[in-house]
Structures are given as C-alpha cells and as structure tokens.
C-alpha atoms as a PDB file:
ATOM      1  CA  UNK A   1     101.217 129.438  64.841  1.00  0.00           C
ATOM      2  CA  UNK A   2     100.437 125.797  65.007  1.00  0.00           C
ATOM      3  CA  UNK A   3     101.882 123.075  66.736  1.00  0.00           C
ATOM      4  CA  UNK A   4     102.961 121.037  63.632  1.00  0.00           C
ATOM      5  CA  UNK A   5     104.994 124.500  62.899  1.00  0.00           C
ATOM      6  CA  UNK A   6     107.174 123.891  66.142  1.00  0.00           C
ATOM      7  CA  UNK A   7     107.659 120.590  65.379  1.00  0.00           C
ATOM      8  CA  UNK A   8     109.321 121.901  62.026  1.00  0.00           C
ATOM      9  CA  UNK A   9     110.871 124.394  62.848  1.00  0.00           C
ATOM     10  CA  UNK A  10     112.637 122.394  65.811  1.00  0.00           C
ATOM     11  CA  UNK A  11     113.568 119.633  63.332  1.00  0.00           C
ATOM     12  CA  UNK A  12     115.347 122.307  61.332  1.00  0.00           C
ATOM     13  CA  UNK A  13     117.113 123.328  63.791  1.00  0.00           C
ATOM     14  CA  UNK A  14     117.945 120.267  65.158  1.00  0.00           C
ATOM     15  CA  UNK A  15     119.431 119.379  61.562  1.00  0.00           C
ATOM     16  CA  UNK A  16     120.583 122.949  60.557  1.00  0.00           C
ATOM     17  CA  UNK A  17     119.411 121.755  56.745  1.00  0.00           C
ATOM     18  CA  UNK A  18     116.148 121.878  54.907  1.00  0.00           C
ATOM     19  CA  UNK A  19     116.772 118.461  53.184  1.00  0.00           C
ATOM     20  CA  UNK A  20     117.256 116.106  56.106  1.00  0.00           C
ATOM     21  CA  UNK A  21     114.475 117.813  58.408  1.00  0.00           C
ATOM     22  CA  UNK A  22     112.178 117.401  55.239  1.00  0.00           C
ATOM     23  CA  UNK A  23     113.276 113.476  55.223  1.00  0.00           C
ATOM     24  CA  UNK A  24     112.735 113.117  58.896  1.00  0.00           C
ATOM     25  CA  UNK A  25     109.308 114.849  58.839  1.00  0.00           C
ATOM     26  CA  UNK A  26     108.309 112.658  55.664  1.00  0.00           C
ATOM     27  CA  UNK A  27     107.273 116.084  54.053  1.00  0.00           C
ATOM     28  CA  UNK A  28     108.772 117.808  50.906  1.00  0.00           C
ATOM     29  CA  UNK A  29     111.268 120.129  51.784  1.00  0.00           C
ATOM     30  CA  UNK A  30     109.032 123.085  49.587  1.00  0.00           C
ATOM     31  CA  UNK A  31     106.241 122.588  51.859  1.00  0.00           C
ATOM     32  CA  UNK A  32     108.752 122.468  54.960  1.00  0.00           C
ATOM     33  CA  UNK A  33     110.106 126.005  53.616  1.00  0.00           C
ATOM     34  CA  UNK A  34     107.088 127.318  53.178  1.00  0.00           C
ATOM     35  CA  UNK A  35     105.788 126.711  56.464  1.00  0.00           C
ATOM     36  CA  UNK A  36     108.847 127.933  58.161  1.00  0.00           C
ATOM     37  CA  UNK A  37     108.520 131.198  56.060  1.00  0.00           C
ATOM     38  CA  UNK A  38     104.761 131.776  57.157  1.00  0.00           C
ATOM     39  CA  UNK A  39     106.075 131.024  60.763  1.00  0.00           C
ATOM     40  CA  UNK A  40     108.832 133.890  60.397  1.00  0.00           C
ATOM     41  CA  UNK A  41     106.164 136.072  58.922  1.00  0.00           C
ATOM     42  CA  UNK A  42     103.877 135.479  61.840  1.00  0.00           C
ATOM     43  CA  UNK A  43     106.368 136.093  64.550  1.00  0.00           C
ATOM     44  CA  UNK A  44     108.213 139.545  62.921  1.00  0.00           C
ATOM     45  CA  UNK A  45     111.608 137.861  63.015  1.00  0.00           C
ATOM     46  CA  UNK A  46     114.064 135.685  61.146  1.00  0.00           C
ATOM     47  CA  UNK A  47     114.806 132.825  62.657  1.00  0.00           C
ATOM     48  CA  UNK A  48     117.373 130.813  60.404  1.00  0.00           C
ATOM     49  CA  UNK A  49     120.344 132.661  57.978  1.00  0.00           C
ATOM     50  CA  UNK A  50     122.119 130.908  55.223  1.00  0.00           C
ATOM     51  CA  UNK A  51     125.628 129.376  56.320  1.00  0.00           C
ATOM     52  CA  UNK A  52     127.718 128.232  53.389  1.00  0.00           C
ATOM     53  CA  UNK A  53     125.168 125.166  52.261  1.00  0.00           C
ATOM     54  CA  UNK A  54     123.667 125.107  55.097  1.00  0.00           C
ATOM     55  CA  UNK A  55     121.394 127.808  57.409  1.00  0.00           C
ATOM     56  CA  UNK A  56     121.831 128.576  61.506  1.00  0.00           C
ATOM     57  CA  UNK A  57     119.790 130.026  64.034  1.00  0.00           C
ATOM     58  CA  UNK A  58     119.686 133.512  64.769  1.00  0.00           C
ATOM     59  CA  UNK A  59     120.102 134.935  67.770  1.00  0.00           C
ATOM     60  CA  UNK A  60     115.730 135.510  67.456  1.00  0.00           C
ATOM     61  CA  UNK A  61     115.885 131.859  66.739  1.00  0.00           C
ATOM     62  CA  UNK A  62     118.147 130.301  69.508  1.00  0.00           C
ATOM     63  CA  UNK A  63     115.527 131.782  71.725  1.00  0.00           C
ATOM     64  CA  UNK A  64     112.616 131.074  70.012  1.00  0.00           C
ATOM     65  CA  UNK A  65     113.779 127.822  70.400  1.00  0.00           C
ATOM     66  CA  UNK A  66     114.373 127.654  73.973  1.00  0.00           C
ATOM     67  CA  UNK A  67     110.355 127.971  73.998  1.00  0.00           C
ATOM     68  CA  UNK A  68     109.353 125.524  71.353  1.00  0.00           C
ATOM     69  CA  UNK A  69     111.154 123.157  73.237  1.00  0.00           C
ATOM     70  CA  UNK A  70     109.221 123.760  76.444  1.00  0.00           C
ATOM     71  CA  UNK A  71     106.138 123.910  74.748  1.00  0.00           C
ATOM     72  CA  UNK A  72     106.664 120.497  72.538  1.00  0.00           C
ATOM     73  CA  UNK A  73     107.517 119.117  76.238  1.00  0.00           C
ATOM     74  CA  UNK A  74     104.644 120.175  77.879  1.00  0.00           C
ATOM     75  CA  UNK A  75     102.711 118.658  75.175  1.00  0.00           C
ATOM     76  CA  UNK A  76     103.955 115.471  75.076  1.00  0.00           C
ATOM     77  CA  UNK A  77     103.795 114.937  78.773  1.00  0.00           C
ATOM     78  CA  UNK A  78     100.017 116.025  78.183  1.00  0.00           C
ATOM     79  CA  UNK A  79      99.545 113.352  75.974  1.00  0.00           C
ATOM     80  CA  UNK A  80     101.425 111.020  78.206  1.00  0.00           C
ATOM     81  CA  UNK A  81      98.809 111.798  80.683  1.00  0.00           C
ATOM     82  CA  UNK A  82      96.064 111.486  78.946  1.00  0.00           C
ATOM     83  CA  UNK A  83      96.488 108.704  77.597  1.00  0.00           C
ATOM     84  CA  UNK A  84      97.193 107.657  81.278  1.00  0.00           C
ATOM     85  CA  UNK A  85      93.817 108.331  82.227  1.00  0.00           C
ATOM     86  CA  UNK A  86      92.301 106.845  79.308  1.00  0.00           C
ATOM     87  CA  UNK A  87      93.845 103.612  80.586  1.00  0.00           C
ATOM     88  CA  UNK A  88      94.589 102.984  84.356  1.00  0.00           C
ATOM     89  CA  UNK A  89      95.949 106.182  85.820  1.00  0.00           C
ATOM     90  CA  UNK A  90      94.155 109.277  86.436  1.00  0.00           C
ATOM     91  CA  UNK A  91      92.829 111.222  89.714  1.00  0.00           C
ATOM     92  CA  UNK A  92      89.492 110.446  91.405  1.00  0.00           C
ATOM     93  CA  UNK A  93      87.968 113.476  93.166  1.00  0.00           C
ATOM     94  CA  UNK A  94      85.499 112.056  96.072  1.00  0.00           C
ATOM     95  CA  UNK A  95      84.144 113.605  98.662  1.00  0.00           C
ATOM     96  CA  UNK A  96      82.554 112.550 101.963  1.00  0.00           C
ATOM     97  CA  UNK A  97      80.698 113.273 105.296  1.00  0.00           C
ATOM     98  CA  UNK A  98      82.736 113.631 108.967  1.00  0.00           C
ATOM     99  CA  UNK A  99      81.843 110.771 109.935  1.00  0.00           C
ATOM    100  CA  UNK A 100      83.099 108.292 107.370  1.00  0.00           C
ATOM    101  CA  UNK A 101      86.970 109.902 107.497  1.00  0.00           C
ATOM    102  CA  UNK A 102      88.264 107.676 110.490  1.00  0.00           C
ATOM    103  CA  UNK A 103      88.079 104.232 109.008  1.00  0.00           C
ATOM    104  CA  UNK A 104      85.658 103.937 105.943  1.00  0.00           C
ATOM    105  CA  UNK A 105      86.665 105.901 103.276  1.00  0.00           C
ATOM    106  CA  UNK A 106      90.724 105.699 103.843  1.00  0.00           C
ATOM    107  CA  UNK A 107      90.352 101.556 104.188  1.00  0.00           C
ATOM    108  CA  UNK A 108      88.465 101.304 100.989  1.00  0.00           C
ATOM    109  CA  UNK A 109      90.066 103.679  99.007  1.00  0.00           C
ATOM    110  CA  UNK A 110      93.966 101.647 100.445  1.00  0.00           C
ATOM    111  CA  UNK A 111      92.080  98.449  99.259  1.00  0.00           C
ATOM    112  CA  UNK A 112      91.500  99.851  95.845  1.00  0.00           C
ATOM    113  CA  UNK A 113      94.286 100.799  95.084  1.00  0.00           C
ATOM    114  CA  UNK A 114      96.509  97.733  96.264  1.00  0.00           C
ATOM    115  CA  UNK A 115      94.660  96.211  93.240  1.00  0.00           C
ATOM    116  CA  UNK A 116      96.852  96.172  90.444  1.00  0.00           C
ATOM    117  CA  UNK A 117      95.369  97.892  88.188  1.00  0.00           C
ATOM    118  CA  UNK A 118      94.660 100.615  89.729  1.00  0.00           C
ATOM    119  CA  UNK A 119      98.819 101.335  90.932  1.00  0.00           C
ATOM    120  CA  UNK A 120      98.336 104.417  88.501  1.00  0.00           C
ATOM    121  CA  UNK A 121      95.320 105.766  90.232  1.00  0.00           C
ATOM    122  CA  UNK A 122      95.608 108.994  92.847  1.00  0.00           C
ATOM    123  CA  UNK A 123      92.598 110.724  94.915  1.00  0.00           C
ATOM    124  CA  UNK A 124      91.768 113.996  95.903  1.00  0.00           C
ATOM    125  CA  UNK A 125      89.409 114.144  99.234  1.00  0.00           C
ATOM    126  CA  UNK A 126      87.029 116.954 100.325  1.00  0.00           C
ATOM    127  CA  UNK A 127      84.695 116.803 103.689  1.00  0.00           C
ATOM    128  CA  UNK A 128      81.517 118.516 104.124  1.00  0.00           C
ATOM    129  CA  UNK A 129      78.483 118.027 104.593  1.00  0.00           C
ATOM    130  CA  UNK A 130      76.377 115.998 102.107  1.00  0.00           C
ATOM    131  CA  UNK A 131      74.511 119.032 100.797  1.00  0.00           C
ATOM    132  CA  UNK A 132      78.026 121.016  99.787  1.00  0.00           C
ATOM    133  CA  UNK A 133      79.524 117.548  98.589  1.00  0.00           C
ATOM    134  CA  UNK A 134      76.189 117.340  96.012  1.00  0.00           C
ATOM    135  CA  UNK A 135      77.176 121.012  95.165  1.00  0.00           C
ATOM    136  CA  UNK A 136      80.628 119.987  94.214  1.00  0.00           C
ATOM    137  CA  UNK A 137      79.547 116.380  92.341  1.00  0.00           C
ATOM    138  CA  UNK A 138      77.155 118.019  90.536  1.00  0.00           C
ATOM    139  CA  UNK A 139      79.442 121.082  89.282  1.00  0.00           C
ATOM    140  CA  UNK A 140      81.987 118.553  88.527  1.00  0.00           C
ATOM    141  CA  UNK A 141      85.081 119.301  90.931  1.00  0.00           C
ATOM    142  CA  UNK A 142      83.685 116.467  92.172  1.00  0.00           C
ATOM    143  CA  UNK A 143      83.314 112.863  90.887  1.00  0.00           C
ATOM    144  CA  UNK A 144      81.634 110.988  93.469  1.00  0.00           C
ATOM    145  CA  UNK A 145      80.116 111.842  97.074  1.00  0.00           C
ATOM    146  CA  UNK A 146      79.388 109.829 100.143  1.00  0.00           C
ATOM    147  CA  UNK A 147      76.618 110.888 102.507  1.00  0.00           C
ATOM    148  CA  UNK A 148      73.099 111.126 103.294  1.00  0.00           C
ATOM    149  CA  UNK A 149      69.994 110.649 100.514  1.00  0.00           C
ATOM    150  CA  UNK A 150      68.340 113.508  98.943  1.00  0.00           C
ATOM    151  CA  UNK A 151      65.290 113.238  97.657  1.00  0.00           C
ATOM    152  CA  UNK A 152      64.865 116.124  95.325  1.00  0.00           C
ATOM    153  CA  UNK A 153      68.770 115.857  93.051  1.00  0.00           C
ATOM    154  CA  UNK A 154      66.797 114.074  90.320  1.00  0.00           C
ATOM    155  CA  UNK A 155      70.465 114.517  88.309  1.00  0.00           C
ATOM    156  CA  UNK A 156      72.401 112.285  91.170  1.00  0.00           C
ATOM    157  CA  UNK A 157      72.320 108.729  91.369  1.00  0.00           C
ATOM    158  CA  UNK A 158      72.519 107.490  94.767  1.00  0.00           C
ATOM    159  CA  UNK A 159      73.902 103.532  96.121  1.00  0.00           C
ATOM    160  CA  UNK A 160      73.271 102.677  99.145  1.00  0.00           C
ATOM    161  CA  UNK A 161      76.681 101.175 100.597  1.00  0.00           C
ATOM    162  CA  UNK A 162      76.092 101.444 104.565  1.00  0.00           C
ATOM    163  CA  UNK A 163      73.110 100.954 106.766  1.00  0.00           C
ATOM    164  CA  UNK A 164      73.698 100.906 110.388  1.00  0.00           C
ATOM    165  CA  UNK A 165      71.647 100.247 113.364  1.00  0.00           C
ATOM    166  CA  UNK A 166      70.481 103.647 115.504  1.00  0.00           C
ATOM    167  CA  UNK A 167      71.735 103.730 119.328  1.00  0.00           C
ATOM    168  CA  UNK A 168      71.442 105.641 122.565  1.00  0.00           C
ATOM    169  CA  UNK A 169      74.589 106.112 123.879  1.00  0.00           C
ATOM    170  CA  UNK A 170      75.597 107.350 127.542  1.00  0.00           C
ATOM    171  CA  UNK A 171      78.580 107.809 129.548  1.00  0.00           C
ATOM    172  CA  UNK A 172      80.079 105.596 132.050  1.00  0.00           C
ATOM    173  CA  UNK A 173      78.576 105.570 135.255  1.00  0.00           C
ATOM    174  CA  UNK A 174      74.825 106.797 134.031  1.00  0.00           C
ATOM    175  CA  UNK A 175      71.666 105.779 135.800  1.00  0.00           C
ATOM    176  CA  UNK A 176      70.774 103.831 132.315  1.00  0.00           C
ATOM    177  CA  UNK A 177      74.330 102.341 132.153  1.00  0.00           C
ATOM    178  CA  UNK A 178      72.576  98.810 133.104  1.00  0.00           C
ATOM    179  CA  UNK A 179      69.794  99.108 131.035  1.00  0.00           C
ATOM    180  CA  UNK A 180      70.634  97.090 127.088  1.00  0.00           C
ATOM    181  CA  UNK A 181      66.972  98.588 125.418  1.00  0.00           C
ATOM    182  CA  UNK A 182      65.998 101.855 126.410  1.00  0.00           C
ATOM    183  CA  UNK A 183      63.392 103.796 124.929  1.00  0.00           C
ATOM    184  CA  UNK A 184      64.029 106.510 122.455  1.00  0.00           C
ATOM    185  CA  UNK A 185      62.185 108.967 124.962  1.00  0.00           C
ATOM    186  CA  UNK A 186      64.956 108.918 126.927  1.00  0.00           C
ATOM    187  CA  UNK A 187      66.720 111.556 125.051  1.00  0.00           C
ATOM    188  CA  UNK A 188      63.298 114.330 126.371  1.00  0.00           C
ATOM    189  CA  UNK A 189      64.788 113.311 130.018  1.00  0.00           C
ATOM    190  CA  UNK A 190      68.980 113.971 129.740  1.00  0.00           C
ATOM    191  CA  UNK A 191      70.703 116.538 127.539  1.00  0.00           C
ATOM    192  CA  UNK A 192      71.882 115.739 124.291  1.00  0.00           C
ATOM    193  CA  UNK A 193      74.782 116.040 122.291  1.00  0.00           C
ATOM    194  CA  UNK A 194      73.727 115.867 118.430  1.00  0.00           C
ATOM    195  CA  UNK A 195      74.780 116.376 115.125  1.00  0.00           C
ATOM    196  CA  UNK A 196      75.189 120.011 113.206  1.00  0.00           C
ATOM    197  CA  UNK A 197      72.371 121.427 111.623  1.00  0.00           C
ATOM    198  CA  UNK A 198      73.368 122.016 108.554  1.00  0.00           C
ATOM    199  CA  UNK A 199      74.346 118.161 108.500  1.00  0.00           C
ATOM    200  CA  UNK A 200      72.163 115.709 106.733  1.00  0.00           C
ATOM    201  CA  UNK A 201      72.524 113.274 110.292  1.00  0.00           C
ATOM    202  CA  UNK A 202      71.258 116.556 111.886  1.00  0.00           C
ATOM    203  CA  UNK A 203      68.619 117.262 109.589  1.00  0.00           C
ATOM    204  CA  UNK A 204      67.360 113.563 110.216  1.00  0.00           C
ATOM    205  CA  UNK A 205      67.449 113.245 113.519  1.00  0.00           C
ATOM    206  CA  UNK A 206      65.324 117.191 114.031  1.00  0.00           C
ATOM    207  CA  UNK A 207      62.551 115.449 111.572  1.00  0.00           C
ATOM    208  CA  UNK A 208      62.778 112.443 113.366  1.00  0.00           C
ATOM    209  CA  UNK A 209      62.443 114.275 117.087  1.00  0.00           C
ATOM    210  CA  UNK A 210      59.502 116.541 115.228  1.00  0.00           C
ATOM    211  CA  UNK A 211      57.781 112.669 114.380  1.00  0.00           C
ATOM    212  CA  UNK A 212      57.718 111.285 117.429  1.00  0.00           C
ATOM    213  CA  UNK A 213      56.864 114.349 118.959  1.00  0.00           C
ATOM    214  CA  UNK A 214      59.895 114.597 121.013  1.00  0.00           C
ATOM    215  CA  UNK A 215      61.542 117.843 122.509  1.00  0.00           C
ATOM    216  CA  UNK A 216      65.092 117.029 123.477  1.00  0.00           C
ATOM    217  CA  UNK A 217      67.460 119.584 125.060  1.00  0.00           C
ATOM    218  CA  UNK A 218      70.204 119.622 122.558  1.00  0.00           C
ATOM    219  CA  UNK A 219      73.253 120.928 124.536  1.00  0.00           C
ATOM    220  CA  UNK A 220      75.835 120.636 122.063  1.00  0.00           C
ATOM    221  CA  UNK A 221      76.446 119.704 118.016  1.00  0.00           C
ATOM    222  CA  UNK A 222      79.113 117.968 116.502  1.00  0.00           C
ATOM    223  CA  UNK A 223      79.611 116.904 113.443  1.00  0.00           C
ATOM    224  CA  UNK A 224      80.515 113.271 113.476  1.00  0.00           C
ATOM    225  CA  UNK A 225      80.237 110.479 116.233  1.00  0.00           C
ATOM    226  CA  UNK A 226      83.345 110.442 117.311  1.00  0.00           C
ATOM    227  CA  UNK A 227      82.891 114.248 118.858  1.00  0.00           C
ATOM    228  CA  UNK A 228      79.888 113.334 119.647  1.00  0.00           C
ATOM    229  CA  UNK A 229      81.023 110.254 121.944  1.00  0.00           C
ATOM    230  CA  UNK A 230      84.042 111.967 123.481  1.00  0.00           C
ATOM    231  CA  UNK A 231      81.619 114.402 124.994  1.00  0.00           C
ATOM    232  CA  UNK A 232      79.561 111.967 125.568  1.00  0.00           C
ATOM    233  CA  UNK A 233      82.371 109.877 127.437  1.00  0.00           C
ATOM    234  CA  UNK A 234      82.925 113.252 129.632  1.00  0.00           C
ATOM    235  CA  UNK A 235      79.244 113.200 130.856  1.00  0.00           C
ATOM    236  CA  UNK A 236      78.202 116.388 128.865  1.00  0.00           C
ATOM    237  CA  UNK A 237      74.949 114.247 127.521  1.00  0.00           C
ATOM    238  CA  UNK A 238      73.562 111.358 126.229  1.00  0.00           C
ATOM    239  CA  UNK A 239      72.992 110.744 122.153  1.00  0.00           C
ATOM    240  CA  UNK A 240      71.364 109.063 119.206  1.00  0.00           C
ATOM    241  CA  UNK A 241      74.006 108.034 116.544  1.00  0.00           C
ATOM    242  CA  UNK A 242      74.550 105.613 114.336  1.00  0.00           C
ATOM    243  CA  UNK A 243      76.319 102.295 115.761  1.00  0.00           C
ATOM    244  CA  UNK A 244      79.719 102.217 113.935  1.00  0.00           C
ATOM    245  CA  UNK A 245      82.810 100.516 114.944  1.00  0.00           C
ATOM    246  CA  UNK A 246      84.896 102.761 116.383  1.00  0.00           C
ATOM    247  CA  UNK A 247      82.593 104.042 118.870  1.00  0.00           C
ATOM    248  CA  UNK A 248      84.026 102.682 121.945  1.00  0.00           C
ATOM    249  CA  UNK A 249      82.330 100.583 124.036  1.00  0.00           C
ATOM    250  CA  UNK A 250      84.836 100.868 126.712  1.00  0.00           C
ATOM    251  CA  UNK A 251      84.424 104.617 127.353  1.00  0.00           C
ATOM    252  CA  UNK A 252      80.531 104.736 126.824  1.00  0.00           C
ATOM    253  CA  UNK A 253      77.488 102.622 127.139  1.00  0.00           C
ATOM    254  CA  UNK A 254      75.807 101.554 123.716  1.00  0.00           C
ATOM    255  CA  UNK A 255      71.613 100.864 124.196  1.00  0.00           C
ATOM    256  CA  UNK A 256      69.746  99.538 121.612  1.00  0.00           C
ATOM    257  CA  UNK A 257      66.121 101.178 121.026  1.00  0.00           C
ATOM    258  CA  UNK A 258      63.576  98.594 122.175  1.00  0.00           C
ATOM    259  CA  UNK A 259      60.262 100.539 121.076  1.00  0.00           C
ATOM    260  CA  UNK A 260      61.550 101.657 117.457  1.00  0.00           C
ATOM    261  CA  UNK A 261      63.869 100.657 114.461  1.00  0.00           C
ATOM    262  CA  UNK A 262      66.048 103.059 113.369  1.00  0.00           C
ATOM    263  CA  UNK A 263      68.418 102.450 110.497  1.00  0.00           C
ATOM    264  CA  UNK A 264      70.636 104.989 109.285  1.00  0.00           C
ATOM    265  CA  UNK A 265      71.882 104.629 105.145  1.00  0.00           C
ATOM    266  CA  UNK A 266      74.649 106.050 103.582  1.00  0.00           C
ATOM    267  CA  UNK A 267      75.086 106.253 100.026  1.00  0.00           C
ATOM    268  CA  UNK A 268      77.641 106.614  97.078  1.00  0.00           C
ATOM    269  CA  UNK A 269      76.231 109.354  94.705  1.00  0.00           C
ATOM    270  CA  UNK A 270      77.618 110.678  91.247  1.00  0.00           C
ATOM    271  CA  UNK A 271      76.035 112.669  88.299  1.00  0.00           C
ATOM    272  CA  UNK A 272      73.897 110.519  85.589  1.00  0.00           C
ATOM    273  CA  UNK A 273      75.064 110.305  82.406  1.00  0.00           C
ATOM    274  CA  UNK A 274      78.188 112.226  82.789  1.00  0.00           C
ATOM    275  CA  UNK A 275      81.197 110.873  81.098  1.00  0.00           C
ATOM    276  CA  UNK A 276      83.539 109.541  83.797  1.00  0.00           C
ATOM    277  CA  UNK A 277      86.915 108.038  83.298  1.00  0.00           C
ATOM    278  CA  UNK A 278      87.513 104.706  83.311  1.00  0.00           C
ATOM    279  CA  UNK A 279      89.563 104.865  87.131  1.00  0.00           C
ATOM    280  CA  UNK A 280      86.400 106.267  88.395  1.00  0.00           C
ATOM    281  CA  UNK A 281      83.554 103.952  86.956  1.00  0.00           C
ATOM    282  CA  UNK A 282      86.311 101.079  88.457  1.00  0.00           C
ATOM    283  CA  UNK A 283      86.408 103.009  92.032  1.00  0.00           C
ATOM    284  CA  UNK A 284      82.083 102.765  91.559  1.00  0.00           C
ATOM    285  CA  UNK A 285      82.147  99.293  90.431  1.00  0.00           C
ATOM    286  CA  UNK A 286      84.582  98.426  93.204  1.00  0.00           C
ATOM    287  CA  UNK A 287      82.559 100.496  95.823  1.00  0.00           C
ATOM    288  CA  UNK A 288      78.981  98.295  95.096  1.00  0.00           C
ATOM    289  CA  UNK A 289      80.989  94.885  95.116  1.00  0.00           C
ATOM    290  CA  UNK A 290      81.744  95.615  98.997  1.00  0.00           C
ATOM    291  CA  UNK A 291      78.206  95.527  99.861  1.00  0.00           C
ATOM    292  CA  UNK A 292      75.250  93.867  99.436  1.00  0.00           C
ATOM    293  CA  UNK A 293      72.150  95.889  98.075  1.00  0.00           C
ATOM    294  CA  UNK A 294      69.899  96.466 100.633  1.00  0.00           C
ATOM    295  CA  UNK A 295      65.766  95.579 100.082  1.00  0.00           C
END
C-alpha cells in the first residue's frame, strides 16, 4: 500500500466514477483502475461495486475510507510542519544549569522570540547539571546546553556568553559584614554553604579549595545561588559564588576577593557538525550577538 494509492482511491470515492477521478489526478483512468485493483488485492476486500454507470463504496470501503482520510490528514499536517521548521517555526530543545533559570535563560529566550521572525518558534527546557545536559546535547534530545566548560567533549562546541566576578558572601550582622575585600581564606575560618558535587560550580570550586590548599567546612550544598544565599541570609554559613544580579544585597553582604581573581564562565554548547534547523542556528546566532567574546 502506498500513499499515492490513498490518494486514488479517495478521489474515487470522492467522485464515485473512474473517469473524473482519472481527470482530477491527471492520470489515465487504466492506470487509475489498475492501481485500485492491486490495492483491493492487497487488502482481501472489495472496496467499490458497479452502480448503473457508475460504482459505490462497499460497506469494506466506507470504512476503509474513514482511515485513508485520517491518514491523508495526518500527512498533510506533517508536511505542514515540516515545512514549518524548514522556514521559521519549529521547537528548540535547550537545556541549562540551576542557576541560570531565575532571570537568564527565560529573558533571553522572551527576547527572541518577540522578534518577528521567530513568532513560529516554541522551546522545550530541561535543568541539570552541565554534565547530564552534555549527555542529552550530544544524544540529540537536546539542541543546545548552557553550563560549565568541559575540557575533554572534543564533539561539543562551547561559547562563552557569561563571565562573572567570584564573591564571598555573608549574612547580615557577620563580624566581616564591614569588611568590602576579604581574603579567600576566610571560607577555612566560618562554615560554608556550597554548590552540589555532582555540579560543574561544585566541581570548580573543590579543585579550586584543593589549589590553594584550603580545607573549608562545607556545611551544606545547593545547587544554585539563590539556595545558596537564602541560607546564607539565615546565618547557616558564609559562601563563594558567582556575583549575579539577583543575589540580594539587602539580605546579605557581598565581599570582593582582594588577594585573588576569580572569574566564573558560562558557556552555550551544541554538537559540531550536526545538522540543526534553521530556528536553532537563529537562537545560536542570536545568543553570541548578546555578548561580547571574551579574550
């Protein structure tokens, strides 16, 4: 059974006559016959009887029918779609670390699609951490991830698109409250409230401790800074995070380091040389134009 067989044999039925389905389907009505024949033979039933001149359905055939139609349908509103995609439309699949979920990733992805062409586009959002995101780019439920760099996916390629300054934050009321520059060896002399392990922040900030030789009392982990500074707020510890805007200064104190540099990157990553459709090369486009490339 082939497609171009439903589309005959719903044109004959449509018509109830050889002749004038022949004429619509700019075929000759032999060939039409024949392929409605081959069609009967392949399904064990009759589907049309002779009426005077003309034929009708049989009762096999006003059912068959019933599913041609849906089928024909479905088809054409597949082809709708894809051509959809092929265009403007389609769905982008992105997924993205804790921490980006409050502000960056649903303000970007609001400002791309108030441009007009991209009215047709939807998303789809997962959150993880960056090593289950790669997982999913690189399988393809994914099309593009946003989190921390790793070195070794040789098949990724990775944009930076944030880089933020490292802090020491501490609650109201702390004996370093007055203090702008601490050191980063403040964080052997409080608890600390850190990131989850299995988190690419938390797998940064462990090497980073292991570095500088430092042996912090990690009390609690979270796995984004906004956790992280509401326990902080409630005096459970002090922490090293990433200064972001929402953090608020109001309920914590925000130090800068004064005898290191800490930067913390984020990046955009998708598969090399995978085909991607045209809505998602626009959402990567559209992603590097908001930022400047960093050295």
């Amino acid at each position: 059974m082939t497609l171009n067989q439903l589309y005959y044999f719903q044109m004959v039925a449509q018509y109830e006559n050889y002749r004038k389905a022949a004429e619509e389907l700019f075929i000759s009505q032999p060939s039409l016959s024949r392929s409605i024949a081959s069609l009967e033979a392949e399904l064990g039933v009759l589907l049309f009887e002779k009426n005077g001149r003309g034929i009708n359905l049989t009762k096999g055939g006003r059912l068959f029918l019933e599913y041609a139609d849906r089928i024909i349908s479905e088809c054409e509103i597949a082809r709708n779609k894809m051509r959809e995609i092929a265009s403007d439309g389609g769905k982008i699949d992105i997924g993205y670390v804790f921490p980006l979920a409050g502000h960056y990733i649903p303000h970007n992805v609001r400002d791309f699609l108030n441009k007009e062409e991209n009215k047709n586009v939807t998303f789809n959002f997962f959150q993880n951490h960056t090593a289950a995101i790669a997982k999913k780019v690189k399988s393809g439920e994914l099309d593009v991830g946003f989190g921390g760099y790793i070195d070794k996916e040789e098949d990724l390629e990775f944009f930076p698109v944030l880089s933020e300054e490292m802090v020491l934050i501490t609650p109201k009321g702390h004996e370093l409250g007055e203090k702008e520059g601490v050191s980063i060896q403040e964080v052997n002399h409080y608890p600390v409230i850190g990131y989850d392990r299995e988190s690419w922040l938390g797998n940064y900030t462990k090497r980073l401790y292991r570095r500088l030789s430092l042996h912090p009392n990690i009390v609690v982990e979270c796995p984004d800074e906004h956790s992280i500074a509401a326990l902080v707020s409630e005096d459970f510890g002090i922490a090293l995070v990433p200064r972001i805007e929402e953090i608020d200064k109001n309920r914590v104190n925000i130090h800068k380091l004064n005898d290191i540099d800490l930067m913390h990157q984020t990046f955009m990553f998708w598969m090399k040389d995978r085909y991607q459709l045209p809505a998602v090369g626009r959402f990567i486009e559209y992603m590097k134009q908001k930022v400047t490339p960093f050295e």
